[in-house]
C-alpha atoms as a PDB file:
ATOM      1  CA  UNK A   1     103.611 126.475  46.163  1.00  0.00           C
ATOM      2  CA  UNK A   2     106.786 126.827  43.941  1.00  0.00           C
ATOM      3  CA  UNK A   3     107.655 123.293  45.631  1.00  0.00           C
ATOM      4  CA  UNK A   4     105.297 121.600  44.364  1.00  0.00           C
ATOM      5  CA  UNK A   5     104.966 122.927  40.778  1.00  0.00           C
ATOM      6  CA  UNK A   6     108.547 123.084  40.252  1.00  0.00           C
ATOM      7  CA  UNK A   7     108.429 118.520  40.964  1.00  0.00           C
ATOM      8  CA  UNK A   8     105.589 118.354  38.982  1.00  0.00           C
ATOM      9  CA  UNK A   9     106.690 120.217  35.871  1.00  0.00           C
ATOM     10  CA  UNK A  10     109.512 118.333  36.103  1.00  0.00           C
ATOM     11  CA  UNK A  11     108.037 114.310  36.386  1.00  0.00           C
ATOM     12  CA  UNK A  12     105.670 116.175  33.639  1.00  0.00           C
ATOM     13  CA  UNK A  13     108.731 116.705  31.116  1.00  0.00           C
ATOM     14  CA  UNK A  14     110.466 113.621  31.655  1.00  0.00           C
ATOM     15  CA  UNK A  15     107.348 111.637  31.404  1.00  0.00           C
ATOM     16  CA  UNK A  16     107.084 113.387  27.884  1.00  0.00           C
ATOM     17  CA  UNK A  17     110.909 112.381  27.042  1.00  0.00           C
ATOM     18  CA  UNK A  18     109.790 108.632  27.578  1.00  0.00           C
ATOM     19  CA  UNK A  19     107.087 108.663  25.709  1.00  0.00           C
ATOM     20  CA  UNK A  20     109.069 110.176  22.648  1.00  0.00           C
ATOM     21  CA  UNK A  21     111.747 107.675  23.182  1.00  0.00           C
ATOM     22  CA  UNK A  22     109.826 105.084  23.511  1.00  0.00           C
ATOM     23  CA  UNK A  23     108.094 105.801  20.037  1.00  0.00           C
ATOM     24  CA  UNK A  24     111.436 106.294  18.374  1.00  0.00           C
ATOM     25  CA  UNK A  25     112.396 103.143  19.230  1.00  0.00           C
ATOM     26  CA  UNK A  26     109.645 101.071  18.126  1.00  0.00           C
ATOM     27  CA  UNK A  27     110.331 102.887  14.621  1.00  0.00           C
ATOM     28  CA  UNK A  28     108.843 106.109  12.275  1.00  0.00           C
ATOM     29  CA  UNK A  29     105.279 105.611  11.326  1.00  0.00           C
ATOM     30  CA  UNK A  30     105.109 102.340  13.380  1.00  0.00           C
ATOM     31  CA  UNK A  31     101.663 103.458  14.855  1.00  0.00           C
ATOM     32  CA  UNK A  32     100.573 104.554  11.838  1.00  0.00           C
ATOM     33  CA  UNK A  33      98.349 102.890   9.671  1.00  0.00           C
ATOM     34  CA  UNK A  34      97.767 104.231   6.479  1.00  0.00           C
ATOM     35  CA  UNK A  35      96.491 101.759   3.832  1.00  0.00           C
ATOM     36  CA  UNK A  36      99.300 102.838   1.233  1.00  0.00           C
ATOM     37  CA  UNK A  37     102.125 101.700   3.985  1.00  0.00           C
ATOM     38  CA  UNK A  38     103.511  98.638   3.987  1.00  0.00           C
ATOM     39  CA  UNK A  39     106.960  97.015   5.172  1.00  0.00           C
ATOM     40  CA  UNK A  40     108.899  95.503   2.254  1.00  0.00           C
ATOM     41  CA  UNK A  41     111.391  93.696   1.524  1.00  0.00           C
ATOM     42  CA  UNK A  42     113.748  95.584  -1.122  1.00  0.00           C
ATOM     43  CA  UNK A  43     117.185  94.545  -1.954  1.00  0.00           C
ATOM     44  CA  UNK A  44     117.554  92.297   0.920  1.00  0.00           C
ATOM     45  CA  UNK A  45     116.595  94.670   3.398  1.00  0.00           C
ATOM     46  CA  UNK A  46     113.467  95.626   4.814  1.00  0.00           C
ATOM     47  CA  UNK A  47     112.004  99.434   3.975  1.00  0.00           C
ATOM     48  CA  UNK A  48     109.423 101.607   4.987  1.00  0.00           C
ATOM     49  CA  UNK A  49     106.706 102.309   2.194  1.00  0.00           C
ATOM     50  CA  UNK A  50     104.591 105.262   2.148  1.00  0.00           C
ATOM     51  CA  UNK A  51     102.301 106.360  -0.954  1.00  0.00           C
ATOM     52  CA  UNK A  52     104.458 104.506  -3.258  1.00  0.00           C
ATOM     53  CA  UNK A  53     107.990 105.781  -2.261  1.00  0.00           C
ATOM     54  CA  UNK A  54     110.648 103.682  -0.168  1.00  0.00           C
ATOM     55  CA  UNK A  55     112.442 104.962   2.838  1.00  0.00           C
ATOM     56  CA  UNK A  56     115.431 103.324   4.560  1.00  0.00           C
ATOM     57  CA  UNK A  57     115.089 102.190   8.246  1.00  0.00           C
ATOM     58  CA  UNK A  58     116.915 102.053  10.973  1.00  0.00           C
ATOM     59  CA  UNK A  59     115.567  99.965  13.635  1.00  0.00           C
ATOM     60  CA  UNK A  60     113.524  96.889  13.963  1.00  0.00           C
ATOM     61  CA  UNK A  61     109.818  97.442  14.052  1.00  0.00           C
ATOM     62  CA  UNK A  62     107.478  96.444  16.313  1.00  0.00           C
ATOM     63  CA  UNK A  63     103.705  96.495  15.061  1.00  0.00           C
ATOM     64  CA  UNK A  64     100.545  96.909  17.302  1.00  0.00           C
ATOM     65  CA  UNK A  65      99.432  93.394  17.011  1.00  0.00           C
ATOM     66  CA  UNK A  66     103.129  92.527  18.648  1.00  0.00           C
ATOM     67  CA  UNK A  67     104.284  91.888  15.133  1.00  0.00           C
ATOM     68  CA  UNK A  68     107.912  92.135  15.330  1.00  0.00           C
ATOM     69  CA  UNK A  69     110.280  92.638  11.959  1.00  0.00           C
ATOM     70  CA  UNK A  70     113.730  92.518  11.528  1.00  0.00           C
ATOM     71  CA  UNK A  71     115.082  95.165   9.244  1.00  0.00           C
ATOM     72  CA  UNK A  72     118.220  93.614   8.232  1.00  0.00           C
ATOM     73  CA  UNK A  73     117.362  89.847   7.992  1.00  0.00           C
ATOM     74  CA  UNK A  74     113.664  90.423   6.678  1.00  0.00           C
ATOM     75  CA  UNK A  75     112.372  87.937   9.927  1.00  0.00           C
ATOM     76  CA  UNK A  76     109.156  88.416  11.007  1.00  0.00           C
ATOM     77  CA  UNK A  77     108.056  87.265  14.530  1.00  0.00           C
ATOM     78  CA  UNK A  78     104.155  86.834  14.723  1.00  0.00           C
ATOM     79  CA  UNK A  79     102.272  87.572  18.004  1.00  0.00           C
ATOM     80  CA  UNK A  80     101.860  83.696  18.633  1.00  0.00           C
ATOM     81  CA  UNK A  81     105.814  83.202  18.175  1.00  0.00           C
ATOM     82  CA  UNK A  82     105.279  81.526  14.589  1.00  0.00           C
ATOM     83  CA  UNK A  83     108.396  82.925  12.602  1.00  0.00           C
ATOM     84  CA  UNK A  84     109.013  83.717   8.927  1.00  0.00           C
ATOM     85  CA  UNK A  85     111.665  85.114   6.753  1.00  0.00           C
ATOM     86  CA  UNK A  86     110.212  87.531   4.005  1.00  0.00           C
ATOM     87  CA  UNK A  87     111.870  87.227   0.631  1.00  0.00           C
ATOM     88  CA  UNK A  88     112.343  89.728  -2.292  1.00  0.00           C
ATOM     89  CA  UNK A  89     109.316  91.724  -2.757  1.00  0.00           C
ATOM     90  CA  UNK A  90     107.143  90.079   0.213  1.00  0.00           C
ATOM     91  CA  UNK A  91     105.834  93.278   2.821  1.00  0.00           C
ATOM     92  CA  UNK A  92     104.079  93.089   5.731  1.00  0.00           C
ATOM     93  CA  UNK A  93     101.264  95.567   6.429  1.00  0.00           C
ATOM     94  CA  UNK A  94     100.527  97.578   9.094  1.00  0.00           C
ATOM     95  CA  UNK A  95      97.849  94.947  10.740  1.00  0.00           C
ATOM     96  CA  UNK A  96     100.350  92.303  11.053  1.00  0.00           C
ATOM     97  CA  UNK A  97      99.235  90.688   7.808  1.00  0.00           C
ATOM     98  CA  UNK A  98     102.254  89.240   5.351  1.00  0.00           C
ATOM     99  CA  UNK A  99     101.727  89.579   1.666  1.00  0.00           C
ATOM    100  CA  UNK A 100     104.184  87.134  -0.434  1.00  0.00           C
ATOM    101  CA  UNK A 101     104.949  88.574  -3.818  1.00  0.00           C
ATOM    102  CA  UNK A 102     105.749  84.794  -5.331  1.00  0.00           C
ATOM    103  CA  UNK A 103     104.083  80.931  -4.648  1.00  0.00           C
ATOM    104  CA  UNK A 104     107.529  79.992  -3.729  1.00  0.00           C
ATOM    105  CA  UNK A 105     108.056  82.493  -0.951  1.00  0.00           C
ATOM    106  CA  UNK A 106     104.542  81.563   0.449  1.00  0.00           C
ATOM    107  CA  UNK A 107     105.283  77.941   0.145  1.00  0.00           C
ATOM    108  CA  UNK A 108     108.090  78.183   1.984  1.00  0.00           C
ATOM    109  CA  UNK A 109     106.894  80.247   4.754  1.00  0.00           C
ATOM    110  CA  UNK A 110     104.554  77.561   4.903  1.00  0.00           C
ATOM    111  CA  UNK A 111     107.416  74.966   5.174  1.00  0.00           C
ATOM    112  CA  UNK A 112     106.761  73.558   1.523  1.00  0.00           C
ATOM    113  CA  UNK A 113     109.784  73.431  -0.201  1.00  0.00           C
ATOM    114  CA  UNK A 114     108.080  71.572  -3.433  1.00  0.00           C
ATOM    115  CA  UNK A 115     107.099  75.163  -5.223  1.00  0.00           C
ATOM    116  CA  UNK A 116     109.688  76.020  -7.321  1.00  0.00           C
ATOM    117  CA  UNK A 117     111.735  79.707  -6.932  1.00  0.00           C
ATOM    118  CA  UNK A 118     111.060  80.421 -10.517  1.00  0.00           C
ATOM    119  CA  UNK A 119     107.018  80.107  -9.675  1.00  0.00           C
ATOM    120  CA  UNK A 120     104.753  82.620 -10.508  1.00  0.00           C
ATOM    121  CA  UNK A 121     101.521  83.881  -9.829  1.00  0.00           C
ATOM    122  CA  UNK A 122      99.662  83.794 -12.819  1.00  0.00           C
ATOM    123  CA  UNK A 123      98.269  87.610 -13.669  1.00  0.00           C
ATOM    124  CA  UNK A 124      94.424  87.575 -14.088  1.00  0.00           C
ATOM    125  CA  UNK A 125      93.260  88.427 -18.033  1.00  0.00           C
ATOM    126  CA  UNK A 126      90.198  89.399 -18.810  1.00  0.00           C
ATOM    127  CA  UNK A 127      89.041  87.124 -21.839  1.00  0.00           C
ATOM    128  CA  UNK A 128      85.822  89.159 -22.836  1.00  0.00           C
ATOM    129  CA  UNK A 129      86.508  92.182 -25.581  1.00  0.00           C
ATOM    130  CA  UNK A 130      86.903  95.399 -24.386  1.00  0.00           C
ATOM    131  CA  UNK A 131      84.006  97.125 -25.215  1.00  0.00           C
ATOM    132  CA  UNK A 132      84.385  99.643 -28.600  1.00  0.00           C
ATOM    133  CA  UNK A 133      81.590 101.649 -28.395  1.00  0.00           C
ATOM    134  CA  UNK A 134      78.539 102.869 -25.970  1.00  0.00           C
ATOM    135  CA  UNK A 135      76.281 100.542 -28.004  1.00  0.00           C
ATOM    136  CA  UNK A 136      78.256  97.877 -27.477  1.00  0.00           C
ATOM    137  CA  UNK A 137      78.003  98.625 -23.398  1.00  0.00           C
ATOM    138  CA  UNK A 138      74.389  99.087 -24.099  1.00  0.00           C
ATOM    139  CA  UNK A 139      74.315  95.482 -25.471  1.00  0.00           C
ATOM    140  CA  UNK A 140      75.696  93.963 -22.593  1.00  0.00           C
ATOM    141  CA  UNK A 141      73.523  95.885 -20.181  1.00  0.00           C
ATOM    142  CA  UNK A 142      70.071  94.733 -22.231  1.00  0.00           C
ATOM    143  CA  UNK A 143      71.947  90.618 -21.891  1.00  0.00           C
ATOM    144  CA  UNK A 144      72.938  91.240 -18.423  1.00  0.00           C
ATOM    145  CA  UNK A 145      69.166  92.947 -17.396  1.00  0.00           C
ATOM    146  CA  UNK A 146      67.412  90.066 -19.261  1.00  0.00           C
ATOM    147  CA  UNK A 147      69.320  87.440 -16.946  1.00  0.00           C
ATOM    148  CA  UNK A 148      68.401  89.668 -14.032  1.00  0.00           C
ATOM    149  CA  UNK A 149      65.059  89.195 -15.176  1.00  0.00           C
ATOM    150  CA  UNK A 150      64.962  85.743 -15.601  1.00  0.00           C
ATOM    151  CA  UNK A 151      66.703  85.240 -12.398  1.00  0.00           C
ATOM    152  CA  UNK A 152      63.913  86.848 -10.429  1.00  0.00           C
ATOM    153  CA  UNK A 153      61.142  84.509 -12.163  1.00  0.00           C
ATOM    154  CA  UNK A 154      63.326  81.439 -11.261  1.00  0.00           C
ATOM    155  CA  UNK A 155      63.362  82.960  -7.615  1.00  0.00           C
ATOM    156  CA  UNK A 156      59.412  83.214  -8.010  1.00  0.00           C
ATOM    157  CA  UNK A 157      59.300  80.047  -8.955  1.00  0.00           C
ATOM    158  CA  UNK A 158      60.764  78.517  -6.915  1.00  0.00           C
ATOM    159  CA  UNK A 159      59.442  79.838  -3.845  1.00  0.00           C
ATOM    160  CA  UNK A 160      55.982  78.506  -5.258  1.00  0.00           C
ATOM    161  CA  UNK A 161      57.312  74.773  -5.243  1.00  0.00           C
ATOM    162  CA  UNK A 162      58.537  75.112  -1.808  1.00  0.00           C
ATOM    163  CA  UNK A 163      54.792  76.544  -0.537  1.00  0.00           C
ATOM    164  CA  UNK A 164      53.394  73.791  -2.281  1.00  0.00           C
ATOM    165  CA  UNK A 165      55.588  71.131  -1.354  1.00  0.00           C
ATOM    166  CA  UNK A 166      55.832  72.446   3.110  1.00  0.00           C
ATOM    167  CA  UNK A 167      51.939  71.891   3.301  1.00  0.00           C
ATOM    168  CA  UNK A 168      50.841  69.237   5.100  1.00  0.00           C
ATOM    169  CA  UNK A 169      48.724  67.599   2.166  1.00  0.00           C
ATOM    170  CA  UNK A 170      48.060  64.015   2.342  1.00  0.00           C
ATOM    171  CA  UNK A 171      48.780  62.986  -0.932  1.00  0.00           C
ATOM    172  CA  UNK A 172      52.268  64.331  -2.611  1.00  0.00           C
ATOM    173  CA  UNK A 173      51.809  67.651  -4.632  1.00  0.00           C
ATOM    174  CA  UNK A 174      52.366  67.833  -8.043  1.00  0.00           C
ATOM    175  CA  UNK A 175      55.144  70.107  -9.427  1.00  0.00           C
ATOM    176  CA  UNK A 176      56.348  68.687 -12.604  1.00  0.00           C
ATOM    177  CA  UNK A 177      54.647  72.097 -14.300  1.00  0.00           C
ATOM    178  CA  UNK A 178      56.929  73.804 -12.006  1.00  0.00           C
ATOM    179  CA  UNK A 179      59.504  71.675 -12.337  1.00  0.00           C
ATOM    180  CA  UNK A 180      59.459  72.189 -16.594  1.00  0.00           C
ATOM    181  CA  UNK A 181      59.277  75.866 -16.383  1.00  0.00           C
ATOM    182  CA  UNK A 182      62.336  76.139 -14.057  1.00  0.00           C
ATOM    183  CA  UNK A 183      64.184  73.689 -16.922  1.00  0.00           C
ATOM    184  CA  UNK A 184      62.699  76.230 -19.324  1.00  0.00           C
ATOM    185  CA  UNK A 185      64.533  79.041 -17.121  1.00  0.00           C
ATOM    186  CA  UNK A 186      67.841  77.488 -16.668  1.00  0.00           C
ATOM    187  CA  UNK A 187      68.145  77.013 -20.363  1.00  0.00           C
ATOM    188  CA  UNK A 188      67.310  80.980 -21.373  1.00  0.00           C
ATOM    189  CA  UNK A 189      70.082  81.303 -18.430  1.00  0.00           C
ATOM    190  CA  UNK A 190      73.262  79.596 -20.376  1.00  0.00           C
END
């Protein structure tokens, strides 16, 4: 009995060893995949980041979509073989997926060299004015409710030209009353 158990325990343990070696090769957190972490490229090197914090690497990682990254040189080997080179601030998250941080960098991982490196992506500004007040929230509700509203009777109405106009009358229906209230509609819309 002490034969046997003794074999076993030990192909047990060193099957255990593997395994942890194997998973400290492929890199920390590789198998992780928290939405917060992301690979990125920092001061021309690639680090690990986790809830907003960077931390140095020491091997190359290899994803679980076969996405392979090269900590040093920033490359990134996709599953089909298609390769890239991330640049300052581009990361790769944990699906495989490559965000660029500039239109240059994604140009050129695109092979278009026309963008220029000084190209930005242009930040998103909210032209309306911030509401100052709960009535002025409460205004914008009431406008916002009354298009509702006059969305649904433009829905209503137009499912009434369409019944009228799929029966199989011999002589064309009608719908120029339908047809002015729906221009009515559209101009209470804008």
């Amino acid at each position: 009995m002490k034969r046997i158990l003794l074999p076993a325990a030990a192909l047990f343990a060193s099957l255990a060893l593997a395994s942890t070696a194997t998973a400290q090769t492929a890199t920390p957190a590789a198998a992780t995949s928290a939405s917060s972490e992301r690979y990125l490229m920092q001061n021309g090197q690639v680090v690990l980041m986790q809830g907003g914090r960077p931390s140095a690497i020491s091997k190359n990682v290899v994803l679980r979509n076969g996405t392979k990254i090269n900590y040093k040189s920033g490359i990134v080997e996709l599953p089909g073989g298609k390769m890239t080179t991330l640049k300052e601030g581009d990361y790769v998250r944990p699906d495989g997926g490559i965000v660029f941080a500039t239109p240059s960098s994604a140009a050129q991982a695109r092979g278009d060299n026309s963008v220029p490196t000084s190209a930005q992506f242009d930040k998103y500004v909210d032209t309306r004015p911030a509401p100052n007040s709960s009535a002025d929230v409460e205004a914008r509700l009431t406008v916002l409710n009354n298009k509702i509203t006059l969305m649904g009777e433009k829905i209503q109405l137009l499912n009434q030209k369409i019944s009228l106009l799929s029966t199989n009358a011999q002589r064309p229906t009608d719908t120029s009353q339908l047809d002015q209230q729906i221009k009515d509609l559209d101009a209470k819309l804008k």
